[in-house]
Protein backbone atom coordinates (compact mmCIF):
# COMPACT_ATOMS: atom_id res chain seq x y z
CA UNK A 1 25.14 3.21 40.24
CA UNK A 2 23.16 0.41 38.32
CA UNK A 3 19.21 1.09 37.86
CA UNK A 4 18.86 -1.87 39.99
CA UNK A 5 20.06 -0.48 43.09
CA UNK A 6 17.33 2.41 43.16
CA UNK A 7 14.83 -0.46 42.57
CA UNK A 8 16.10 -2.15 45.49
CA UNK A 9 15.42 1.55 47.30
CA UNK A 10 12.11 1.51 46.51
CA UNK A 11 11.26 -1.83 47.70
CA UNK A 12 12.59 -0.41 50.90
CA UNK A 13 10.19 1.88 50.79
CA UNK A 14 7.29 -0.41 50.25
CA UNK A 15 7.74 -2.29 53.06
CA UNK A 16 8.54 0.40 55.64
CA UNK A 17 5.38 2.48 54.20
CA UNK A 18 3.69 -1.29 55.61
CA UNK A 19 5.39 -0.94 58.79
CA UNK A 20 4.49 2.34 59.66
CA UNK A 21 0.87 2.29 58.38
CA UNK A 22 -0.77 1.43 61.38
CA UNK A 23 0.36 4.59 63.52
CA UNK A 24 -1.96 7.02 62.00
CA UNK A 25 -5.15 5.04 62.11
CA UNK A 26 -5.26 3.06 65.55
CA UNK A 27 -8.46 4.81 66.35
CA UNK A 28 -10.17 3.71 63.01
CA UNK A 29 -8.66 0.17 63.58
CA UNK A 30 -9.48 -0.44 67.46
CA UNK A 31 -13.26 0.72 66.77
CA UNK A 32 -13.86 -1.77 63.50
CA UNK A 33 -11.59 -4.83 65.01
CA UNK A 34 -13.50 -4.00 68.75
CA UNK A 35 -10.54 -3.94 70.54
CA UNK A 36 -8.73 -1.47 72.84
CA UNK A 37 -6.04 1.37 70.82
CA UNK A 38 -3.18 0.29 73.06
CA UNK A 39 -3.99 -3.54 71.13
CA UNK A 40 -3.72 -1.88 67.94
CA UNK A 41 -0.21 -0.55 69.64
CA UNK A 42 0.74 -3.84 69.89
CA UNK A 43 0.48 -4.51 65.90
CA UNK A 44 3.58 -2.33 65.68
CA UNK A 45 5.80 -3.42 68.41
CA UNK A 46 5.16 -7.33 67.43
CA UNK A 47 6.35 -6.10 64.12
CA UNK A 48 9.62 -4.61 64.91
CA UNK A 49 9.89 -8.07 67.10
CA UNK A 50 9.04 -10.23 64.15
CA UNK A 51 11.23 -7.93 62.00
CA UNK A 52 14.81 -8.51 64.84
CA UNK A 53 13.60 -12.39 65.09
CA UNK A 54 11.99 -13.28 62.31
CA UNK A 55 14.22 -11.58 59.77
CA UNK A 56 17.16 -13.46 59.99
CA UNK A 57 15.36 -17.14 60.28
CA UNK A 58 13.44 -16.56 57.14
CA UNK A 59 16.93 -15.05 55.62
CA UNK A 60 19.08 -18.32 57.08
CA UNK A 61 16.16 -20.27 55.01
CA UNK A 62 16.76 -17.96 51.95
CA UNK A 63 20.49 -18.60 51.95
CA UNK A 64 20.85 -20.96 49.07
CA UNK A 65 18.39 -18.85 46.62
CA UNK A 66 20.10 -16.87 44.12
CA UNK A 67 19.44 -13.62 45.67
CA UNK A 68 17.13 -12.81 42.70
CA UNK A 69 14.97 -15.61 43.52
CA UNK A 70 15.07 -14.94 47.10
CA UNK A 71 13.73 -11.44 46.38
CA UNK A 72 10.87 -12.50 44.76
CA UNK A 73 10.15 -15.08 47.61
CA UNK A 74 9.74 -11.94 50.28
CA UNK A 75 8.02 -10.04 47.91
CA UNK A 76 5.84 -13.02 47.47
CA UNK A 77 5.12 -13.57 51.06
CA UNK A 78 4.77 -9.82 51.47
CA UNK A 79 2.27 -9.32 49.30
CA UNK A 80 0.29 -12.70 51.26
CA UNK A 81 0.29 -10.51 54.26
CA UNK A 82 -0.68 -7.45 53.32
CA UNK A 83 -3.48 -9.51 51.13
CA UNK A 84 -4.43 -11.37 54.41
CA UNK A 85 -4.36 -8.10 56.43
CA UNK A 86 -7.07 -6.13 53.91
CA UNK A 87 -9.10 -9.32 54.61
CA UNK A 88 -8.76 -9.73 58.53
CA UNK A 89 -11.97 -10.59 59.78
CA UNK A 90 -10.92 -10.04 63.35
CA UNK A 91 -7.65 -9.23 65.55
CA UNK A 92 -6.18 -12.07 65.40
CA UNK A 93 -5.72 -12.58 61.83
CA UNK A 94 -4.46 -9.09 61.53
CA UNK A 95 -1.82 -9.97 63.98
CA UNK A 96 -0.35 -13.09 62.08
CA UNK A 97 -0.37 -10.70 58.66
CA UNK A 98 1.94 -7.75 60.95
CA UNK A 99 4.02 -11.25 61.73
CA UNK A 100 4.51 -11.98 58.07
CA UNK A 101 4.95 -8.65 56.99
CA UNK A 102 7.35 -7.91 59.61
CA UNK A 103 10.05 -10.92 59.22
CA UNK A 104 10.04 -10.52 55.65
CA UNK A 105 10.47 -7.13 55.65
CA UNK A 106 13.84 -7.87 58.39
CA UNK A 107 14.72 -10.64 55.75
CA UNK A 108 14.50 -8.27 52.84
CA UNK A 109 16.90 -5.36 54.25
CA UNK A 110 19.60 -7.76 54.20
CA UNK A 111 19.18 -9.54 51.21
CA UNK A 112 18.53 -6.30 49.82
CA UNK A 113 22.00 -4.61 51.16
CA UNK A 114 23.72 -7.73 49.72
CA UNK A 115 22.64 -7.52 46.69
CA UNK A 116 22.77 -3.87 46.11
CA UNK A 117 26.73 -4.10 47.06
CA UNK A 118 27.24 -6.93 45.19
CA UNK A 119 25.59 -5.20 42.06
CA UNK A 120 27.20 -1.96 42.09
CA UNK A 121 31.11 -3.71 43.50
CA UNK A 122 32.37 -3.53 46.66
CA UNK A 123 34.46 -0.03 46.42
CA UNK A 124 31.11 1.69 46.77
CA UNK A 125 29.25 -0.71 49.12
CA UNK A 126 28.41 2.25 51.43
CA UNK A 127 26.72 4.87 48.71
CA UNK A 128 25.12 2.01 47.63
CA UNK A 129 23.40 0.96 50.82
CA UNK A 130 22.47 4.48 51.53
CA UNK A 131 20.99 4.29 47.80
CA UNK A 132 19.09 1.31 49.14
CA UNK A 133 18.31 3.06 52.54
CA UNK A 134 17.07 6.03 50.98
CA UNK A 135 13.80 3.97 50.81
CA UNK A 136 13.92 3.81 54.53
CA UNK A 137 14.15 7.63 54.55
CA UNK A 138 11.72 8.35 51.98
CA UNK A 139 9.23 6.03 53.03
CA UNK A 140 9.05 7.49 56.81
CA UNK A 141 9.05 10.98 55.06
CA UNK A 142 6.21 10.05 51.98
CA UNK A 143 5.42 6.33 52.80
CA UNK A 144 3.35 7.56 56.52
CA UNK A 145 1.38 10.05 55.57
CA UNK A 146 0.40 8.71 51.86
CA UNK A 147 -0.44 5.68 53.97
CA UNK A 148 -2.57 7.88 56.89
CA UNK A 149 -4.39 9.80 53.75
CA UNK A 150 -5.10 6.63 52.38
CA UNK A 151 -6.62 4.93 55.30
CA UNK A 152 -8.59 8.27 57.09
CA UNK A 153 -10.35 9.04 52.85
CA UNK A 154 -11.20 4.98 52.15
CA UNK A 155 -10.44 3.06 55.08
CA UNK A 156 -7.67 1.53 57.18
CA UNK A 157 -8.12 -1.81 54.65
CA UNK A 158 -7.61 0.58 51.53
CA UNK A 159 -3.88 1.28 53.40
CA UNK A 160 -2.83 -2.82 52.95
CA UNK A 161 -4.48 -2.62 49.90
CA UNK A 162 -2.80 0.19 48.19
CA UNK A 163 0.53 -1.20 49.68
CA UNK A 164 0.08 -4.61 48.59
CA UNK A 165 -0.29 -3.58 45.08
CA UNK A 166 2.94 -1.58 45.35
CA UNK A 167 4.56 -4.18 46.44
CA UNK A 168 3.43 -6.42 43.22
CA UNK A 169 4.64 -3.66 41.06
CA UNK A 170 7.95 -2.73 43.10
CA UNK A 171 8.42 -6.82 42.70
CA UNK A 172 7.48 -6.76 38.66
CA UNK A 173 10.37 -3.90 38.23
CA UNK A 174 12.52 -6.09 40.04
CA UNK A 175 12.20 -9.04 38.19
CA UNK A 176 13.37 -7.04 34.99
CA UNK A 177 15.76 -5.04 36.39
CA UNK A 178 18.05 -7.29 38.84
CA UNK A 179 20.43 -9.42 37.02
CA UNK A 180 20.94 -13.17 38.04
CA UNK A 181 23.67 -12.87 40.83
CA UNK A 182 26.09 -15.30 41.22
CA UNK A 183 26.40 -17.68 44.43
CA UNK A 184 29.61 -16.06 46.62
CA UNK A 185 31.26 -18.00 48.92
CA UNK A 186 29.28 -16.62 51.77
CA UNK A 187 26.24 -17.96 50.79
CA UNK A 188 26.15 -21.65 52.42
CA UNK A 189 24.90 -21.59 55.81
CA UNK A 190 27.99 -22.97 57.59
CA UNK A 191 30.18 -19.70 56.38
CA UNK A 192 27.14 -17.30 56.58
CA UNK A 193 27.11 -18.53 60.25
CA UNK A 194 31.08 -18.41 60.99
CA UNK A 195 30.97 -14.86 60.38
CA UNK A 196 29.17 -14.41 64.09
CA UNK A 197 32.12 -16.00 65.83
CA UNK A 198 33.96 -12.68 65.60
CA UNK A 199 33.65 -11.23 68.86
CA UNK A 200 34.59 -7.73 67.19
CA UNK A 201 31.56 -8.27 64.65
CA UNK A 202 28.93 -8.05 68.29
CA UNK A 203 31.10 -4.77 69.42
CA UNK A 204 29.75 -3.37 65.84
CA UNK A 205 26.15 -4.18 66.33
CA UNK A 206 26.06 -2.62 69.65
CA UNK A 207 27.30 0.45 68.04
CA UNK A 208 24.43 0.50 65.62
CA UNK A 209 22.30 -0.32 67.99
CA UNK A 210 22.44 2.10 70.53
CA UNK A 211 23.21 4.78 67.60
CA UNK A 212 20.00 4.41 66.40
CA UNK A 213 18.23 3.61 69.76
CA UNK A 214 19.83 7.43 71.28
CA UNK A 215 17.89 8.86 67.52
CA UNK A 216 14.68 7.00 68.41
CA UNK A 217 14.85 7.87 72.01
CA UNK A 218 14.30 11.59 71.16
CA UNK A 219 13.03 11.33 67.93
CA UNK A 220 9.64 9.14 69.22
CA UNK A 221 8.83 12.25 71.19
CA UNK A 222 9.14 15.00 69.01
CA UNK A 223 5.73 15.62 68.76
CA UNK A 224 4.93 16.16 72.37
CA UNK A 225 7.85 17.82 73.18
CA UNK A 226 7.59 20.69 70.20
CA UNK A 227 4.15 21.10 71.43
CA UNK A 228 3.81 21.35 74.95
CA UNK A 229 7.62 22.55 75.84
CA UNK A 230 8.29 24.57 72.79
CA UNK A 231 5.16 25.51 72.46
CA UNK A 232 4.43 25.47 68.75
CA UNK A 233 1.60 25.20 66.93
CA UNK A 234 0.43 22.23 64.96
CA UNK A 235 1.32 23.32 61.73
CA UNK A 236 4.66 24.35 62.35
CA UNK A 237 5.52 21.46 64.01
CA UNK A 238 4.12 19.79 61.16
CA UNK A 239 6.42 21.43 59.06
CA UNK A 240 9.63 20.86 61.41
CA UNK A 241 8.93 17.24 60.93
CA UNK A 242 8.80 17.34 56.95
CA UNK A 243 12.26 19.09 57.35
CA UNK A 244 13.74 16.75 59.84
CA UNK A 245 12.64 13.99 56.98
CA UNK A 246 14.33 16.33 54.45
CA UNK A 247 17.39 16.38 56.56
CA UNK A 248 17.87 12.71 57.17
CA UNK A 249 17.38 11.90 53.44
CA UNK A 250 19.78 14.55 52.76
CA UNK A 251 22.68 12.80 55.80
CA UNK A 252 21.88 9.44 54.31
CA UNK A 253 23.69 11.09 50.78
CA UNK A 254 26.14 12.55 52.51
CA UNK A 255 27.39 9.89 54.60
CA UNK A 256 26.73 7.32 52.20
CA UNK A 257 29.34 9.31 49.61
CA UNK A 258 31.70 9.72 52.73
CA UNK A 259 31.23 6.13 54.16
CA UNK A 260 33.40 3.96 51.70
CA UNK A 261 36.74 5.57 52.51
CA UNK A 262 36.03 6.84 55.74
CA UNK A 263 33.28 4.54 57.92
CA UNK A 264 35.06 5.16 61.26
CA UNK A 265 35.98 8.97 60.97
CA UNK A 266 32.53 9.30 59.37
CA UNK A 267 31.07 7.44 62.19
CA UNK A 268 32.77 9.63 65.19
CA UNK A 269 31.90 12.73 63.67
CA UNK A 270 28.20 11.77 63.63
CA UNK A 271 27.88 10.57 67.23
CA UNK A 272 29.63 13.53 68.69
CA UNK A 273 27.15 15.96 66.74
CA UNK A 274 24.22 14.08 67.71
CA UNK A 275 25.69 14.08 71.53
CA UNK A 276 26.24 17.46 71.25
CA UNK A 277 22.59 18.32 69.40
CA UNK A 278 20.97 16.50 71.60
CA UNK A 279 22.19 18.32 75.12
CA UNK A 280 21.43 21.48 72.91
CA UNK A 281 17.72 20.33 72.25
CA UNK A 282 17.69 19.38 76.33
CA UNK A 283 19.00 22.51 77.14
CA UNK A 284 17.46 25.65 75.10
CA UNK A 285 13.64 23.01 74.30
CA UNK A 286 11.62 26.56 75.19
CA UNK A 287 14.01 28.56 72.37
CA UNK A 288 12.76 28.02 69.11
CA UNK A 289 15.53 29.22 66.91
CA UNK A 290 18.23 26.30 69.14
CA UNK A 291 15.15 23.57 68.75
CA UNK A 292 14.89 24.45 64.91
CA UNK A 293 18.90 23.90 64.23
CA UNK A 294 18.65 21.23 66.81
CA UNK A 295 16.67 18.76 65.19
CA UNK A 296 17.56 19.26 61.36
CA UNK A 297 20.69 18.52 62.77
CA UNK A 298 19.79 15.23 64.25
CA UNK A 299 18.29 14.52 61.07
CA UNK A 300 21.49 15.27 59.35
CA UNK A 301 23.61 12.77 61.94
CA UNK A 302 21.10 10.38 63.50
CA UNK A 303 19.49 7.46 61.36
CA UNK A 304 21.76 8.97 58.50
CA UNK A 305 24.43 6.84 59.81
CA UNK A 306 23.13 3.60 58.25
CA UNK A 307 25.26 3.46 55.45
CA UNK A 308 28.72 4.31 57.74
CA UNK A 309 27.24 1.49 59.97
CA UNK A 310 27.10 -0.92 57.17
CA UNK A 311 30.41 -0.05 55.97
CA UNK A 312 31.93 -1.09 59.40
CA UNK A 313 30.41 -4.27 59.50
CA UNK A 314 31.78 -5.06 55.80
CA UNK A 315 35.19 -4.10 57.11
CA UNK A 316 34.38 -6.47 60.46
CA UNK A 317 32.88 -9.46 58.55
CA UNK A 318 31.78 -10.65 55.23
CA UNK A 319 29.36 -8.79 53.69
CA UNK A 320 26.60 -11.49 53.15
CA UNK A 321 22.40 -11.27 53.55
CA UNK A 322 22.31 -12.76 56.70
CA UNK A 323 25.47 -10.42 58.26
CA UNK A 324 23.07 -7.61 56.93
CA UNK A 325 19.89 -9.22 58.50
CA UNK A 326 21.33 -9.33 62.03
CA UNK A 327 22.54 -5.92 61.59
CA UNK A 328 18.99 -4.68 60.78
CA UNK A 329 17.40 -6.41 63.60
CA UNK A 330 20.25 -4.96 66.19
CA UNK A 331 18.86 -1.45 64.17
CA UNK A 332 15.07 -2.73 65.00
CA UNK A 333 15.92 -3.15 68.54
CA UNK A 334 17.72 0.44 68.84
CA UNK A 335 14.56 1.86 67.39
CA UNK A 336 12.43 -0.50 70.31
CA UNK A 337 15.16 0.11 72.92
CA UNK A 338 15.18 3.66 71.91
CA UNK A 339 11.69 4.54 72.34
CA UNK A 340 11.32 2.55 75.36
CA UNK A 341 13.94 3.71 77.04
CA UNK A 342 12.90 7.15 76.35
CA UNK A 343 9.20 6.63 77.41
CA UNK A 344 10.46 5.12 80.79
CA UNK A 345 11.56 8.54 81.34
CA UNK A 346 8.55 10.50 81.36
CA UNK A 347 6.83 7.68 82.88
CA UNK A 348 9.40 8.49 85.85
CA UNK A 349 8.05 12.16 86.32
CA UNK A 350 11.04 13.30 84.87
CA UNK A 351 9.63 15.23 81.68
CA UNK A 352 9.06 15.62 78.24
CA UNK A 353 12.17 16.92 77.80
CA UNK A 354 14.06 13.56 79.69
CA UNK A 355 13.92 11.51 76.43
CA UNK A 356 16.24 14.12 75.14
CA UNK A 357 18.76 13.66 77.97
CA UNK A 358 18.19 10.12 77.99
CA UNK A 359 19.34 9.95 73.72
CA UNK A 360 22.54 11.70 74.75
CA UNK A 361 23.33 9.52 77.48
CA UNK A 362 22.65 6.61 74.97
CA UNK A 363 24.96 8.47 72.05
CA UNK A 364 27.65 8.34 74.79
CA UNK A 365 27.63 4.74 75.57
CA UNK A 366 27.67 4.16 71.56
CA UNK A 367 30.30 6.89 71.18
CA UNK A 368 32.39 4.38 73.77
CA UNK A 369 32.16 1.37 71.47
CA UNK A 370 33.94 3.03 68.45
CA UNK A 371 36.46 4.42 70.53
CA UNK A 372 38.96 1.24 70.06
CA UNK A 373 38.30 2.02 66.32
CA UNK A 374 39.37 5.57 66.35
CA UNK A 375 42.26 5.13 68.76
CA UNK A 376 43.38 2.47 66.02
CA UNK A 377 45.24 3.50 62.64
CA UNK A 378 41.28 2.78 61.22
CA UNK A 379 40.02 6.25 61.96
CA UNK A 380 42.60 8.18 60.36
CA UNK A 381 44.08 6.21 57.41
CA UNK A 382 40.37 6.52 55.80
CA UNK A 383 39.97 2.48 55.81
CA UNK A 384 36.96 0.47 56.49
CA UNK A 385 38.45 -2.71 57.91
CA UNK A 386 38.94 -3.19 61.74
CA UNK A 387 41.88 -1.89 63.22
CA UNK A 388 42.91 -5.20 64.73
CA UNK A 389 42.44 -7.42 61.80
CA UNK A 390 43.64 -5.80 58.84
CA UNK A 391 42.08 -5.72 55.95
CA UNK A 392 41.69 -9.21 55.34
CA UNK A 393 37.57 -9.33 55.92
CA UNK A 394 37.31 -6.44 53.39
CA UNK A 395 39.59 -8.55 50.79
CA UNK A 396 37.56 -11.40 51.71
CA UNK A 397 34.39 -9.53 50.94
CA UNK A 398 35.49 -8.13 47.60
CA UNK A 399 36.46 -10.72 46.52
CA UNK A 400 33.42 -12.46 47.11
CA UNK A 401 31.07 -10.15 45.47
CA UNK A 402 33.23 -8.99 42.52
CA UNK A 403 31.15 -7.63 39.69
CA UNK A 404 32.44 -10.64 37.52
CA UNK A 405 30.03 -12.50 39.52
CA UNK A 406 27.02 -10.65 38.26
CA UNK A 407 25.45 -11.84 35.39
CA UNK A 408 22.49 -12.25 33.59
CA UNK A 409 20.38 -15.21 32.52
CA UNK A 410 20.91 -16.64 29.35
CA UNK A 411 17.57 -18.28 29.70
């Protein structure tokens, strides 16, 4: 796997260290900015919005950069906002930085994806998105609380600060690192945009996104819920958290080495775990040893699925930036939908434990969209491409991204 693609990672992890930083020091932020916590609240949901929106406009603006060159564009902009966020002077300048921040972090993922696969070929495209996911992993596990310790010793502005200057070096490393890359064919608008005429290509976001949004639906409440219904203390649950984290950077491996020959079989095997952990978690919350295997196991088969996701919609469609783009922001809203969804629940009366029941419910409906996959040949001849179609799109996509495409500048 080229050096390159564990840059990529860590870019990742960056700018979802950015996205997260605001959870841990709302209080902090509402008292300095004068505004209410639930406003602060807001900083993060009208991120994951710019992130689904936003993402794949700035991307669809990106297309004719050399993928390079559009890298250092986001990391150029994302650096502005985090700048301009250290320097709000009030709310609403805060709120255009999390705008900034959040579509070019939505832009980057895909670019990101495509240029990882197109750097290490396309016979490893999944290992090397879960490569570049691991920053998505890592930075949830490491990037949250080195941003909370951060902001609670120096300051909430230290936070944007201390990410905006890893940005600038994650973008220097970069630079050095990531050959020139080759126009494909999918990078003109027109094709980039044919690819979303393939009814089957919408059937495999809405298996990402409601694989991800039964995850979140639990996983948003995991505090609460190993609190107040299991009853632990506050440094165990700590604990159980860092090992969920451990567990889902640990799946993301795992899958991503499985992915490449086997997306759908991968795929099934995930969801009906995470169906099946999920109604265990619902059903034994007040047992400690069932809650313990419980959620390492949803960190094991819940987000982990990423690179098996990514995999599919290579074998669907072409595997260019903005492809990936819309795929992250159908990921964003399963995180949003997720949560919400989840929250409804004990809004309703019905319980901590309902966003449990609610995430398997969710895990079946997703479960339901592969199923023309793995009643197809697709689930158990170990190929990626979709059933119905052959395996021209994956052809398509290989040959687009060849590693004869990749080279570096002579100037």
């Amino acid at each position: 796997m080229p050096i390159a693609v564990y840059v990529l990672g860590l870019g990742i992890f960056a700018l979802v260290t950015s996205e997260l930083q605001v959870t841990g020091m709302m209080p902090a932020m509402a008292q300095e900015l004068g505004v209410s916590v639930s406003r602060v609240g807001y900083l993060i949901s009208l991120y994951a919005l710019a992130m689904a929106i936003g993402g794949p406009l700035l991307n669809t603006a990106l297309l004719r950069l050399p993928r390079r060159w559009a890298l250092m564009v986001l990391f150029g902009a994302f650096v502005t906002g985090e700048v301009l966020g250290a320097l709000s002077p009030g709310y609403g300048s805060l709120l255009v930085a999390r705008l900034i921040t959040g579509a070019v972090s939505g832009a980057f993922f895909g670019v990101a994806i495509a240029a990882a696969i197109q750097l290490a070929g396309p016979n490893v495209a999944a290992r090397a998105s879960s490569v570049v996911l691991s920053g998505l992993m890592a930075g949830t596990v490491l990037g949250l609380p080195l941003a909370n310790y951060i902001g609670s010793s120096f300051g909430w502005r230290m936070s944007f600060w201390i990410v905006a200057v890893m940005a600038i070096t994650v973008g220097a490393l970069t630079a050095l690192v990531v050959p020139r890359l080759q126009a494909s064919q999918y990078t003109s608008v027109r094709s980039e945009i044919a690819a979303f005429q393939n009814w089957r290509l919408w059937a495999v976001y809405s298996t990402s996104t409601l694989v991800i949004g039964a995850t979140y639906a639990a996983f948003s409440y995991f505090t609460p819920i190993l609190s107040e219904v299991t009853d632990l203390g506050a440094t165990t649950v700590t604990t159980l958290l860092f090992a969920y984290g451990a567990a889902t950077i640990l799946g993301n491996h795992i899958v991503g080495r499985l992915a490449d020959t086997r997306a759908i079989s991968t795929l099934t095997a995930g969801v009906v775990s995470l169906i099946v952990l999920l109604i265990v978690f619902g059903l034994f919350t007040t047992r400690p040893p069932a809650v313990v295997l419980a959620l390492i196991g949803i960190g094991l088969v819940g987000v982990t699925m990423n690179p098996a996701l990514v995999a599919r919609v290579m074998g669907t469609a072409n595997g260019g930036s903005l492809v990936n783009t819309v795929h992250t922001s159908c990921i964003t809203m399963g995180v949003v939908f997720g949560s919400w969804v989840g929250g409804l629940g004990i809004s309703a009366g019905y319980g901590l434990r309902a966003p449990l029941w609610i995430g398997a419910v969710i895990a079946v409906a997703g479960f339901l969209t592969l199923l023309p996959d793995i009643l197809s040949r697709g689930a158990f001849s170990g190929t990626n491409a979709a059933p119905d179609s052959g395996s021209e799109p994956v052809a398509e996509a290989a040959d687009s991204m060849s590693t004869a495409d990749i080279t570096r500048e002579s100037r």
